[in-house]
Structures are given as C-alpha cells and as structure tokens.
Protein backbone atom coordinates (compact mmCIF):
# COMPACT_ATOMS: atom_id res chain seq x y z
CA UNK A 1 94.10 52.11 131.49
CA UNK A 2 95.94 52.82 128.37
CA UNK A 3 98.63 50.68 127.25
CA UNK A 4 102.44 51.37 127.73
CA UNK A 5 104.18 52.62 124.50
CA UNK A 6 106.91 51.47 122.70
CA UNK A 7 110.28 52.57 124.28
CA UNK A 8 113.36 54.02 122.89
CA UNK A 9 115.75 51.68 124.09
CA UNK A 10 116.03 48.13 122.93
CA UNK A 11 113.97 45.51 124.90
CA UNK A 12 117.50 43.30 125.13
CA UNK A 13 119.20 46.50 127.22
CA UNK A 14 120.67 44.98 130.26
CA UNK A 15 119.54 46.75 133.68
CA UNK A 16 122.54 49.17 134.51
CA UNK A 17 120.92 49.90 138.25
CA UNK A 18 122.83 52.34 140.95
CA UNK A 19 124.79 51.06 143.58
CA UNK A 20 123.09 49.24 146.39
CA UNK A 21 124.20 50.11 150.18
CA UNK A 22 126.46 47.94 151.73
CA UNK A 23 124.54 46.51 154.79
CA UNK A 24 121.93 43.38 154.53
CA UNK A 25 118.87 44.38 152.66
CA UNK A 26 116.85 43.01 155.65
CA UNK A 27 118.08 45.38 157.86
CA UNK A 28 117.77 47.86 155.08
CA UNK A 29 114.18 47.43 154.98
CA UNK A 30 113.93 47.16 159.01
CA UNK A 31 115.43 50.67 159.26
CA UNK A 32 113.14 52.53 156.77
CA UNK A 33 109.86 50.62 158.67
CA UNK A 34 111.43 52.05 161.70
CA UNK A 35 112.81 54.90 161.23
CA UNK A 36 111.94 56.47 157.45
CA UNK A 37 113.83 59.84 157.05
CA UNK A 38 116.65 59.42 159.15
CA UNK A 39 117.47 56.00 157.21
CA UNK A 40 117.20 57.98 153.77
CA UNK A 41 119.30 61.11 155.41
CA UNK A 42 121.99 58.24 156.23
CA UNK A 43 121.66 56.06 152.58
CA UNK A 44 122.07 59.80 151.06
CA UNK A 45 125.17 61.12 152.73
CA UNK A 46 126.75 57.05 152.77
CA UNK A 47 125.81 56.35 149.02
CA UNK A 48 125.06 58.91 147.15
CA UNK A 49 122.27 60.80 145.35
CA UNK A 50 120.59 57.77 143.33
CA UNK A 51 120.91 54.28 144.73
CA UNK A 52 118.97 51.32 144.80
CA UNK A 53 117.11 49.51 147.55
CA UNK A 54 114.15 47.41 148.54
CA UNK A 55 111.59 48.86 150.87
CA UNK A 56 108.50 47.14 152.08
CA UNK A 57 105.71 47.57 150.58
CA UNK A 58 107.10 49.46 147.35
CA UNK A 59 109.96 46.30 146.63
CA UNK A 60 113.13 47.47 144.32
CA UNK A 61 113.11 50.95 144.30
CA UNK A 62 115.62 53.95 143.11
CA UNK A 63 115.79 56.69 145.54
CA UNK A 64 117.01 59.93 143.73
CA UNK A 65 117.62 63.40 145.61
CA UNK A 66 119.63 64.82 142.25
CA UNK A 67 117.86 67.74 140.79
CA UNK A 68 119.32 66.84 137.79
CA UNK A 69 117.72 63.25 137.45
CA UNK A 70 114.40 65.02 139.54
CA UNK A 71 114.01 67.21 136.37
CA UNK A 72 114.38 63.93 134.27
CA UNK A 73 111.61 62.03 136.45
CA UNK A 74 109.21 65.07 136.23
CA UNK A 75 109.28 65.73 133.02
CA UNK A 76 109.25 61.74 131.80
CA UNK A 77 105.97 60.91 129.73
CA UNK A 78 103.53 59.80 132.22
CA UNK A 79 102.84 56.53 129.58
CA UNK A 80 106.63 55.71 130.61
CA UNK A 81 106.50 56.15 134.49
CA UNK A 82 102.98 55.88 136.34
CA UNK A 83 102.49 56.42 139.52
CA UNK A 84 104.25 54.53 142.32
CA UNK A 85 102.79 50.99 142.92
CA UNK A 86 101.34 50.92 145.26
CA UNK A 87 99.50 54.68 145.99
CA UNK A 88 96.94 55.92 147.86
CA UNK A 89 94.10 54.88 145.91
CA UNK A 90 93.85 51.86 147.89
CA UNK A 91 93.06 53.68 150.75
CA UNK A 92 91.36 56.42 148.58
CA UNK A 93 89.56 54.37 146.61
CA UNK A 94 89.49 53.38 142.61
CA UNK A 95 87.73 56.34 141.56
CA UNK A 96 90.77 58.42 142.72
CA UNK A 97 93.00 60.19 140.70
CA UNK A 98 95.63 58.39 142.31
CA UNK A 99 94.74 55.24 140.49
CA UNK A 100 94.91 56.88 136.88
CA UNK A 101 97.68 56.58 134.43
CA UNK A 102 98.06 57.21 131.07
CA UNK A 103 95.22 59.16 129.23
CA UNK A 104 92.77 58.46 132.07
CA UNK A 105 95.00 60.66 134.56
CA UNK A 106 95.47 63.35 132.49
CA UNK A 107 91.63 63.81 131.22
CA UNK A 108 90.26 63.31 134.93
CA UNK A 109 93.02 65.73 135.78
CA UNK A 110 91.97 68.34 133.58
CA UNK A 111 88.47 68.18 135.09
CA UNK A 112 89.74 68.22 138.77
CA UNK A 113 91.89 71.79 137.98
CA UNK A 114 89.72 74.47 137.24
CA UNK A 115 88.35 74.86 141.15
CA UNK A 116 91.57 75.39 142.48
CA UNK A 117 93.04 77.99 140.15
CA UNK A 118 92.98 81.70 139.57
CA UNK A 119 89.33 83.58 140.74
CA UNK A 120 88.03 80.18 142.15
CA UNK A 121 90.91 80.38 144.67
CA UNK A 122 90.38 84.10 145.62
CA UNK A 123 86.78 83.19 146.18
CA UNK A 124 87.47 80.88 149.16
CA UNK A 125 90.10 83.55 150.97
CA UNK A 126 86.90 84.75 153.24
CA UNK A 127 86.38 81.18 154.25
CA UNK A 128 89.96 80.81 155.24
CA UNK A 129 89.31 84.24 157.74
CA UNK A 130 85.86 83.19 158.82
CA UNK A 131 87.53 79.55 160.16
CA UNK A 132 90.36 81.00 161.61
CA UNK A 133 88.89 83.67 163.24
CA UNK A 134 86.20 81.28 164.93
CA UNK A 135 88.87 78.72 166.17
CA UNK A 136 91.38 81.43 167.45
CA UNK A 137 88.55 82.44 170.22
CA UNK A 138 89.22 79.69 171.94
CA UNK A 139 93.33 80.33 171.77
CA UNK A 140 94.56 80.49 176.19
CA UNK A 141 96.78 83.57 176.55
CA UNK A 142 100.03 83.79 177.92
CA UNK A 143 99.97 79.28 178.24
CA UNK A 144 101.54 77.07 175.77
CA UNK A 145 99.22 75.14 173.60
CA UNK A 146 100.53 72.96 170.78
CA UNK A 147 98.96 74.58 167.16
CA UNK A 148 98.33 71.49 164.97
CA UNK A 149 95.55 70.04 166.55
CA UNK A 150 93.56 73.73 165.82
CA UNK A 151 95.64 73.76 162.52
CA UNK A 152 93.93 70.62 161.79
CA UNK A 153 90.16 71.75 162.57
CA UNK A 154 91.09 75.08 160.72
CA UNK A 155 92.08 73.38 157.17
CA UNK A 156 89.56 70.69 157.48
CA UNK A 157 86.69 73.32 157.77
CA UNK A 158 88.24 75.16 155.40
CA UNK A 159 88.17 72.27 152.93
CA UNK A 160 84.49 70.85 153.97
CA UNK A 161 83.23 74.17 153.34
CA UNK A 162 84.98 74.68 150.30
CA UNK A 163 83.74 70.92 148.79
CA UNK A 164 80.32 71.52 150.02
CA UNK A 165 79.55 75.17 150.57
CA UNK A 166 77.13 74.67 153.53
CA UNK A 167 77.12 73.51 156.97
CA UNK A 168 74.25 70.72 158.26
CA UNK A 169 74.10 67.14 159.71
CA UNK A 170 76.53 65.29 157.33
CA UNK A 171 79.40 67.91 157.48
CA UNK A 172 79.16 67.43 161.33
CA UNK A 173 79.53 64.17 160.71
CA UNK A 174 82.26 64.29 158.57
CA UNK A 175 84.09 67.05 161.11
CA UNK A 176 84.35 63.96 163.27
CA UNK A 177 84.58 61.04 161.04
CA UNK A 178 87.78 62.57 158.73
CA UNK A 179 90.30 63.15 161.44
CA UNK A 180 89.62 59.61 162.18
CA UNK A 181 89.96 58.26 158.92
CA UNK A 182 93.04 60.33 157.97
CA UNK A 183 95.01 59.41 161.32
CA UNK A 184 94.39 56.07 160.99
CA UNK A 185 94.80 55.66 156.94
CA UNK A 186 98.28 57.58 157.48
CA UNK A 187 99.65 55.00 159.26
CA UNK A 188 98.19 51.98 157.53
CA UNK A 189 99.61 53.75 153.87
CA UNK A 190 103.11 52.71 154.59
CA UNK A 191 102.33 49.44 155.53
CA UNK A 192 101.58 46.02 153.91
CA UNK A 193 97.63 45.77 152.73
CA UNK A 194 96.21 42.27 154.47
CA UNK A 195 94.21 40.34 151.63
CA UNK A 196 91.37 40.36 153.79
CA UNK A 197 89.85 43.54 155.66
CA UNK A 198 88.92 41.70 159.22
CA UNK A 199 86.27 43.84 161.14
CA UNK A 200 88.75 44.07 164.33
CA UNK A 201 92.09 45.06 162.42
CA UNK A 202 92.97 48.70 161.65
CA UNK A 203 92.62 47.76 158.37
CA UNK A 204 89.05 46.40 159.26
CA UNK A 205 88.46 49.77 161.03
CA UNK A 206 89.22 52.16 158.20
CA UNK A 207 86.30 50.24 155.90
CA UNK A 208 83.92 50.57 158.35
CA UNK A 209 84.87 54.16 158.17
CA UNK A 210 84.85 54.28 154.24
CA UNK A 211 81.53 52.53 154.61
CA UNK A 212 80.33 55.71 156.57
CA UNK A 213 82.17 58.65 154.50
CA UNK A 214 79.67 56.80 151.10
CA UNK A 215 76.72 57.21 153.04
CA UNK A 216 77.28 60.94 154.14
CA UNK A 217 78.64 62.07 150.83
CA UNK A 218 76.10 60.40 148.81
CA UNK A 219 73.11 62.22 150.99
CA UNK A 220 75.28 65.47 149.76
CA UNK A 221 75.56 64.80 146.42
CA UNK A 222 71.63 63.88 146.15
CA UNK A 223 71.03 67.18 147.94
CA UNK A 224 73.24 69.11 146.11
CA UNK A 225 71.85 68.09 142.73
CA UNK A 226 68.16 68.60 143.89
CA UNK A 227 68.89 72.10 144.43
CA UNK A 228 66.92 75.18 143.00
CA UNK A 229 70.12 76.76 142.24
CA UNK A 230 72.54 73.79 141.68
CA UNK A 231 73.44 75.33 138.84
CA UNK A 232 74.94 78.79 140.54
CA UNK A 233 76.52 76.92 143.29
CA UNK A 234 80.15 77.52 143.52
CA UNK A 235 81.21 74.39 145.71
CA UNK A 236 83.59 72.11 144.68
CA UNK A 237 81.46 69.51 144.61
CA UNK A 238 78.63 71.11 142.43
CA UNK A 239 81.50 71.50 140.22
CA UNK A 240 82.47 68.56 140.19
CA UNK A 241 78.55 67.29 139.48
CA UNK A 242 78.31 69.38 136.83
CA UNK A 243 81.52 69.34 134.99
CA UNK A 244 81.74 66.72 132.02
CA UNK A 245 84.57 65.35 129.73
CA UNK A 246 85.32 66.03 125.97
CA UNK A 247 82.93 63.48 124.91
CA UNK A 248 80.08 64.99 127.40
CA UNK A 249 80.62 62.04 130.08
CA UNK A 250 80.72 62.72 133.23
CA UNK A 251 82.41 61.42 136.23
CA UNK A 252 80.08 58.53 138.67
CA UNK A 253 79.08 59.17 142.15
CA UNK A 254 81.21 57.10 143.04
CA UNK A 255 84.50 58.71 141.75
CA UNK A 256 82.63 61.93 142.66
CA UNK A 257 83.58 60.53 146.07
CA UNK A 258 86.98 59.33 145.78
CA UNK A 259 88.29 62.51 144.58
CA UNK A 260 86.35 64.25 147.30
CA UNK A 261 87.86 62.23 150.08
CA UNK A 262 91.31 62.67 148.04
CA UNK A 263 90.84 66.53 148.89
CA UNK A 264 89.26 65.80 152.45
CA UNK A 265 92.36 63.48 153.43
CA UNK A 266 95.54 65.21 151.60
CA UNK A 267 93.96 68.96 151.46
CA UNK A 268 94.09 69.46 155.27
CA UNK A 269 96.63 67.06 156.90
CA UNK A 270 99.65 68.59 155.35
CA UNK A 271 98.54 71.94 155.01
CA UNK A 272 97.79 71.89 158.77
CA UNK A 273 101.49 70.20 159.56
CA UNK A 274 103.17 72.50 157.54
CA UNK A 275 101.11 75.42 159.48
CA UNK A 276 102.37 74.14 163.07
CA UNK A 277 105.70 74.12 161.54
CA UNK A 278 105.73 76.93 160.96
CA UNK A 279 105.16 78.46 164.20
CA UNK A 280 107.41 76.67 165.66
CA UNK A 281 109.82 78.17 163.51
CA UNK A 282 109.16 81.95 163.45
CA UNK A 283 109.03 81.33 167.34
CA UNK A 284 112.30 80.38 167.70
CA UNK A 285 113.48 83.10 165.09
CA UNK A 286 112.75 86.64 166.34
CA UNK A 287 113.96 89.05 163.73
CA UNK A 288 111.67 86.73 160.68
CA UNK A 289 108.83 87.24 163.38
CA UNK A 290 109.70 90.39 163.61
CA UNK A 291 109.49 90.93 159.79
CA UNK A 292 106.35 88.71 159.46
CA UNK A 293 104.34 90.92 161.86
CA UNK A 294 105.26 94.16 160.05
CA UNK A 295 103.88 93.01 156.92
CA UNK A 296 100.64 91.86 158.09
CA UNK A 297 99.56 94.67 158.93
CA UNK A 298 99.79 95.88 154.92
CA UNK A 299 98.42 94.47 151.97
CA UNK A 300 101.67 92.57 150.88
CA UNK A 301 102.67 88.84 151.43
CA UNK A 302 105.82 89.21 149.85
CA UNK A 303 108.00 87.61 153.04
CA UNK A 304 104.98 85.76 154.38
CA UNK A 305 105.40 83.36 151.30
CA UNK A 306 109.18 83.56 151.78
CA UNK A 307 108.71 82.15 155.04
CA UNK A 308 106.05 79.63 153.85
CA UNK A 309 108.63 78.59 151.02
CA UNK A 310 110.89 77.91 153.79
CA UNK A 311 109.32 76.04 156.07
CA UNK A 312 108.03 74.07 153.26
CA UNK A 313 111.87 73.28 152.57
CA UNK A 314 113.64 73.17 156.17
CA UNK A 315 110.68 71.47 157.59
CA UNK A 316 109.59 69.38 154.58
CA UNK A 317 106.33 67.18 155.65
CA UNK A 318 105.75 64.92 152.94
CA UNK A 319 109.40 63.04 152.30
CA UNK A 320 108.82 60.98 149.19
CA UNK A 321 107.35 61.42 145.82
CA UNK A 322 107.15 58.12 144.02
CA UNK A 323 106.76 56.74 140.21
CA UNK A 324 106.49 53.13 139.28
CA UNK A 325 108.69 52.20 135.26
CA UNK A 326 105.61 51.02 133.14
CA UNK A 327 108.27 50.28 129.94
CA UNK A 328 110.42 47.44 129.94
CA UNK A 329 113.33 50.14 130.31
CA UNK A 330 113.87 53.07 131.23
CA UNK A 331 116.94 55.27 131.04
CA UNK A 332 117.80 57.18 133.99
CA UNK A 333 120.66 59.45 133.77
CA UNK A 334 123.97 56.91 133.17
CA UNK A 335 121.20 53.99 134.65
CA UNK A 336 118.85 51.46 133.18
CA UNK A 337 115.70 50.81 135.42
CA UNK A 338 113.82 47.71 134.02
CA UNK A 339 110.16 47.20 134.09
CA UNK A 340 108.21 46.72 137.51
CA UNK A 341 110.67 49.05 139.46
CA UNK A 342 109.56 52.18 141.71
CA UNK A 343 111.24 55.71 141.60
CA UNK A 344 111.13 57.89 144.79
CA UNK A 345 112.16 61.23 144.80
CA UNK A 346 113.57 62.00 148.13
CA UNK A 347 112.35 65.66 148.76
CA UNK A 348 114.04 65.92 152.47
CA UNK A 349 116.76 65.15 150.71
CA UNK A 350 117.19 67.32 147.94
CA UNK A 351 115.74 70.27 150.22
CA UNK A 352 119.01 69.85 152.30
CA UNK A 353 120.90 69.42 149.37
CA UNK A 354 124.48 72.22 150.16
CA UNK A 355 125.06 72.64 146.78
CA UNK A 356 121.35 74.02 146.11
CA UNK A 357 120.34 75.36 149.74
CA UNK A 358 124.13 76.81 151.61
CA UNK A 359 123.98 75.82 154.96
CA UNK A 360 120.72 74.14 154.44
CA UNK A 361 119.60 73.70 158.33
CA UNK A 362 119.67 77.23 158.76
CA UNK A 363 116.27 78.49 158.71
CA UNK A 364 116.22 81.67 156.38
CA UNK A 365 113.18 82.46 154.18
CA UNK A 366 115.54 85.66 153.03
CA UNK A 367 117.14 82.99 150.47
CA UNK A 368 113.72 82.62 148.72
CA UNK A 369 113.76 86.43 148.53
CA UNK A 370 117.59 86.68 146.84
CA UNK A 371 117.00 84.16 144.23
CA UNK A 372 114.27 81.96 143.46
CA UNK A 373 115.76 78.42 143.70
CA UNK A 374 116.34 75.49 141.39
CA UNK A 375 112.36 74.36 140.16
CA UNK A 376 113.78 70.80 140.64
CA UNK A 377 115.13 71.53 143.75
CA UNK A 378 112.60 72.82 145.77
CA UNK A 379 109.49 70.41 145.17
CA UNK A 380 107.18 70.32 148.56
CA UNK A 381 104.15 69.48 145.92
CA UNK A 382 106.03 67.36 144.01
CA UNK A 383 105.92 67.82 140.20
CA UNK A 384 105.08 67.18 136.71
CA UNK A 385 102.02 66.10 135.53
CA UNK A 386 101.38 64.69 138.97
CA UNK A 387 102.21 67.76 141.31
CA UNK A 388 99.63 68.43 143.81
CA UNK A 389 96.41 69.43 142.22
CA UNK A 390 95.21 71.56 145.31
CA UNK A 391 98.89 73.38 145.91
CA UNK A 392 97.93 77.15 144.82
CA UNK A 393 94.68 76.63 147.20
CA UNK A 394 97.44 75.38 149.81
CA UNK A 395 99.33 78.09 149.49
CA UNK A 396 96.74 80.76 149.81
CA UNK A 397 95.23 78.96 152.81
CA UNK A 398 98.53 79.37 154.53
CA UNK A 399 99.16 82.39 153.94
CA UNK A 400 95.93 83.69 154.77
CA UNK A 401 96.19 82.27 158.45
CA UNK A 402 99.10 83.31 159.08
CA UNK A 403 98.35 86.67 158.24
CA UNK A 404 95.07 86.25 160.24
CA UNK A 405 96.84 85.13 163.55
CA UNK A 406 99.70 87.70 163.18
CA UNK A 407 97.11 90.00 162.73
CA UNK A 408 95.34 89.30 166.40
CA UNK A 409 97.86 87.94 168.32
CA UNK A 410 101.50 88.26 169.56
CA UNK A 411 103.75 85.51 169.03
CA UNK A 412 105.87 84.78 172.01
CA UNK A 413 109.42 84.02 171.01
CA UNK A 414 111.29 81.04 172.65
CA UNK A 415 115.02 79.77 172.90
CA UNK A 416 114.44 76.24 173.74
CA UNK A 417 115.69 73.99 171.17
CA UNK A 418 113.51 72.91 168.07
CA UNK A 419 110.67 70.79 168.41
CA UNK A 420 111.91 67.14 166.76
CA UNK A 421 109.98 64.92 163.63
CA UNK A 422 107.36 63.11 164.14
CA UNK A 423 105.82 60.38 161.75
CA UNK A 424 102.02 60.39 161.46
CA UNK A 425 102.90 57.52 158.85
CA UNK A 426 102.69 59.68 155.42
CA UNK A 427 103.01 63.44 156.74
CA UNK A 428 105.95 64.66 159.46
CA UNK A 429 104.57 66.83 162.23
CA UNK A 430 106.79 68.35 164.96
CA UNK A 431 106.68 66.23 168.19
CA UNK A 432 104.94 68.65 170.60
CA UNK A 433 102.83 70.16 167.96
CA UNK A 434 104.45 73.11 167.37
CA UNK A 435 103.79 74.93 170.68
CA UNK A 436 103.17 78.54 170.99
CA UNK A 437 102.49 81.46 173.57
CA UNK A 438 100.34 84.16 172.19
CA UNK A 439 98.58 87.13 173.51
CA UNK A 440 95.93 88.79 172.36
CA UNK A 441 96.81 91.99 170.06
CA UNK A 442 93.46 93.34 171.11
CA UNK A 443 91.09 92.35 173.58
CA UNK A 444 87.82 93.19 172.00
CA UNK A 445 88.14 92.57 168.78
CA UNK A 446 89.36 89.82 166.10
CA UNK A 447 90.22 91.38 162.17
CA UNK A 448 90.67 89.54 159.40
C-alpha cells in the first residue's frame, strides 16, 4: 500500500469538525444500529448537511449530503482519502478491490474495467433476454407474487454466466451457495467483526461458506485455463486470467477470486433490489406505465432509463458511500477532518435534497428527461475513482428486463399505498418485495 503524501495544510492545524447532534452519542449510535436511514433522514433535517457523529463499527465519522462538499469528496486524491475503514474486503476478502488504496487501487482498477464497458457490455444483452425469459415462465397470472426473489435469480444468472460463460456442476453450486453468502454477509457488514470466526456464529457460518466459494471457483479457473480455446473465451473470468499489468504481472488465483465474488455479491443484490423497486413503482403510477409500455415495443429506451434514473433516486438502495482521511488533515469545505476519521456520503439524503430534486418524494422520471441533474447530486453508484466498476453493465441489465417483461406481460396497476424499506443490512429492498399482478401479453409465445 503506498504511503500517504504530504498534505497542504500544516500538520499543527487544529481539527475545525461540524457540529455534533445534540442527544447522547450512545443513543446516537443505538438509533443508526436500529434504525439506519430514518436516523440519518432525522440528523439531516435536525442538523444540517455535514455533521459529525460516531457510528459503530466506522467510529467518528462526517456525514455529508451537500453536493457541494460531495463534488469535493469525489474528486479528492485517492492518496488523501481511501476507502472507508472498515469495507467490504473483510467479508470479500484481501484480494478485493475494496482493500486497495493508493496506486494499488487504481492499477487493479484499470485491469477490472475493460469487461464492463462499451462492446463487452452489448455482448452480454442476449444473456440478460435468455435469463429473463426462462424465469418469467414460471410468473402466476392474474395472483400477486413479490418480484425480488426472481429479480434475484435473474441478475445472479446473469452475472454467473457472464463471469464464467458456461453452465455445469460448480455454477449449480454457486446458484445455491451465493444467495446464501450474500444474505448473510449483508447483515454481518454493518456489524462489529468478532476476533475469532467460531464455527456456530454467523460469522463462523459465512467462512465455512468462503471455504466453499475457493473450492468451486478454483475448479473453474483450472478448467478455464486448460481450455483449447481459453484464449477466444469472452468470460469475465478468462479475462481476468489472461489480462496482466504494465510490468506483465498478473493478478493470483486468489485475487482472481476476490474480485469475482466482489461481482457475484454486489453485481446482483442491488441490481435485483433496485429491479423490484421498480415495479413497485410503475405499478402504483399508471400514466409512467403507460409510457413505459409504449416504448418497449420500439427500439428506444429513452424513458425506460428515465424511469431507471428515478427509481435509482426516489428509491435509493445503497444509502452510504464512505471514505476514511489517510493525511493528518484534511480540509473539508469551512472544516478540518484530522487523520483516522471516516467520510460518508449520505446518498438518500442528497437524492431528497428540495433544492436539487422539487418535491423530491414525488416519483417522476419526466425530471430526468427536462434536465439532466446535478452529477454530484444524483450518485446511486457513488463516484470518483471509486464509483461502481460494474454500473454501465447495471444499467443495461435493467433496462433490458424491463423491456423484456413489458414486452410479455401486462402490468397490473394498484392504488394501495407504497410498499415500505426494508434493511437486508447493506442494500434497502421494499418490504413485500415489490409485488406485482401480471398477465400474459401473449399466451404462446415469450419475445425478447
């Protein structure tokens, strides 16, 4: 890891921190255990837009939901502010690009791009039909059913075709293992790591499931690389294998398998939430529905990704994006964070910001089609240099089921009240799982 650099401002400069709330810290930290988002919605609207607190886990932090001090964050040197400490490599593992700072993040992220940009992306839209299409057959007509669960099995055999390119044993395996591992690691992320894994605690539970995932993906990666045409394959994973650094080095099997299970665990979760979200919403909002299903049946996605863009911000899943000050100071707007300190950008927060998003509850994808909104203010990947590496393949993957569903079925509108938040520990899912009637557009056939 490479060391931090000399700062700008003098080692001697005082902290000048943001004002704390003014309740005990204990309960403080009680309330954000408890209850995450509304406790940040409250801290927001009671303190203001930067403040400082201490939150288990992730000690004195500064929660900011200005886009003005956003914009400062995401464009700070990554040698000044790493990433929040601690991340998910610790459930991700060491070889993660979660774990990199410095010059190590950005090399190992430039070798991690090129697979989900541009004519790789395109290349995976016919997976994205094929797995919709198979788990649609299944859909009940004219019942409710809640859509994340079959969200979930979509994007994860999306992605698991995508990193491996075939189907066999070990991606069976895997089918059942990652829901597993994901449900359970979401929960554990926000909590206090034990010091000792004990083979009956959660914690216990999710390395014997680690333990599992190496076995599986090292039979893949041994099979992969033993293949006649290894060198034609277009899987993520061969390109992974084959890819090298700037000094020919390449990455071990065992980060080989970190970042795989980084895509496995973050690049169907949220996708998948954000998906049931988003039927719950155009349900309960007939003239977008209305709009949506006109469009599908042409060539453009023009108000499909409106509508994706707003989900995205009325129904943000993933409420936090987090930096840890590596420099003995660092200057934050009017503020002077020392050393040691996290940074969390609260995106619920600054996607209900008034002054950005006018009457910000309403849902309304026709404001992403008037005026594209502040970059700083509308960050569901986060940003910088460490915005969501898989967000363009994200992005395409929702729009292409969406088009795909509204393509073979008819969306039953509702009036009943939206479906509350629900923590899954890192992601926010609607409570009933974004229930849905549909009907079958036509009986004897599924298009893509």
């Amino acid at each position: 890891m490479s060391e931090a650099p000399t700062v700008d401002l003098p080692v001697t400069a005082a902290p000048k921190l943001p004002p704390t709330p003014g309740v005990p810290s204990v309960l403080v930290q009680a309330a954000f255990v408890l209850a995450r988002r509304p406790t940040t919605d409250w801290l927001s609207r009671r303190y203001g837009r930067c403040l400082t607190v201490k939150i288990p886990v992730f000690g004195n932090t500064i929660v900011v939901s200005d886009p003005a001090l956003t914009k400062q964050i995401f464009t700070t040197s990554p040698d000044v502010l790493y990433n929040i400490q601690p991340n998910l490599s610790r459930l991700l593992g060491a070889g993660s690009v979660f774990a990199l700072d410095g010059v190590e993040h950005r090399v190992r992220r430039k070798l991690l791009t090129p697979p989900f940009h541009g004519k790789s992306i395109k290349a995976y839209e016919q997976i994205v039909v094929e797995e919709t299409l198979r788990e649609v057959r299944s859909w009940p007509q004219g019942t409710e059913f809640a859509t994340l669960e079959p969200m979930m099995r979509i994007t994860l055999n999306i992605i698991l075709r995508a990193i491996f390119g075939a189907d066999g044993y070990e991606l069976e395996r895997l089918r059942d293992l990652i829901p597993r591992w994901v449900t359970l690691g979401s929960r554990l992320a926000v909590l206090p790591a034990p010091k000792r894994e004990l083979p009956w605690t959660p914690w216990g539970k999710l390395a014997e499931f680690r333990r599992e995932y190496e076995v599986l993906v090292d039979t893949l990666i041994s099979r992969a690389q033993q293949d006649p045409d290894f060198e034609d394959r277009t899987d993520v994973l061969s390109l992974f294998l084959r890819s090298s650094y700037e000094d020919g080095s390449k990455m071990t099997r065992g980060e080989v398998g970190d970042e795989l299970l980084t895509l496995l665990a973050a690049g169907h979760e949220t996708t998948a939430s954000t998906l049931a979200w988003a039927f719950e919403r155009v349900s309960r909002h007939p003239e977008v529905l209305r709009r949506l299903v006109a469009e599908a049946e042409a060539d453009d996605n023009t108000y499909r990704q409106a509508t994706i863009f707003e989900v995205q911000r009325n129904r943000t899943v993933i409420d936090f994006s987090g930096r840890h000050v590596a420099v003995q100071a660092y200057e934050l707007g009017e503020w002077i964070v020392p050393q040691g300190y996290s940074v969390m950008i609260g995106l619920n927060q600054l996607h209900e910001n008034p002054e950005m998003f006018p009457d910000p509850q309403r849902f309304d994808p026709q404001r992403f089609l008037d005026a594209r909104p502040n970059t700083f203010a509308w960050v569901p990947f986060g940003g910088g240099t460490r915005r969501c590496i898989g967000a363009a393949f994200a992005n395409m993957e929702m729009d292409v089921v969406l088009r795909t569903v509204l393509r073979n079925f008819t969306i039953a509108t509702t009036t009943a009240p939206g479906e509350k938040w629900h923590s899954r520990g890192v992601a926010f899912t609607p409570k009933k799982g974004g229930r849905v009637v549909v009907h079958r557009r036509n009986a004897s056939t599924l298009e893509g």
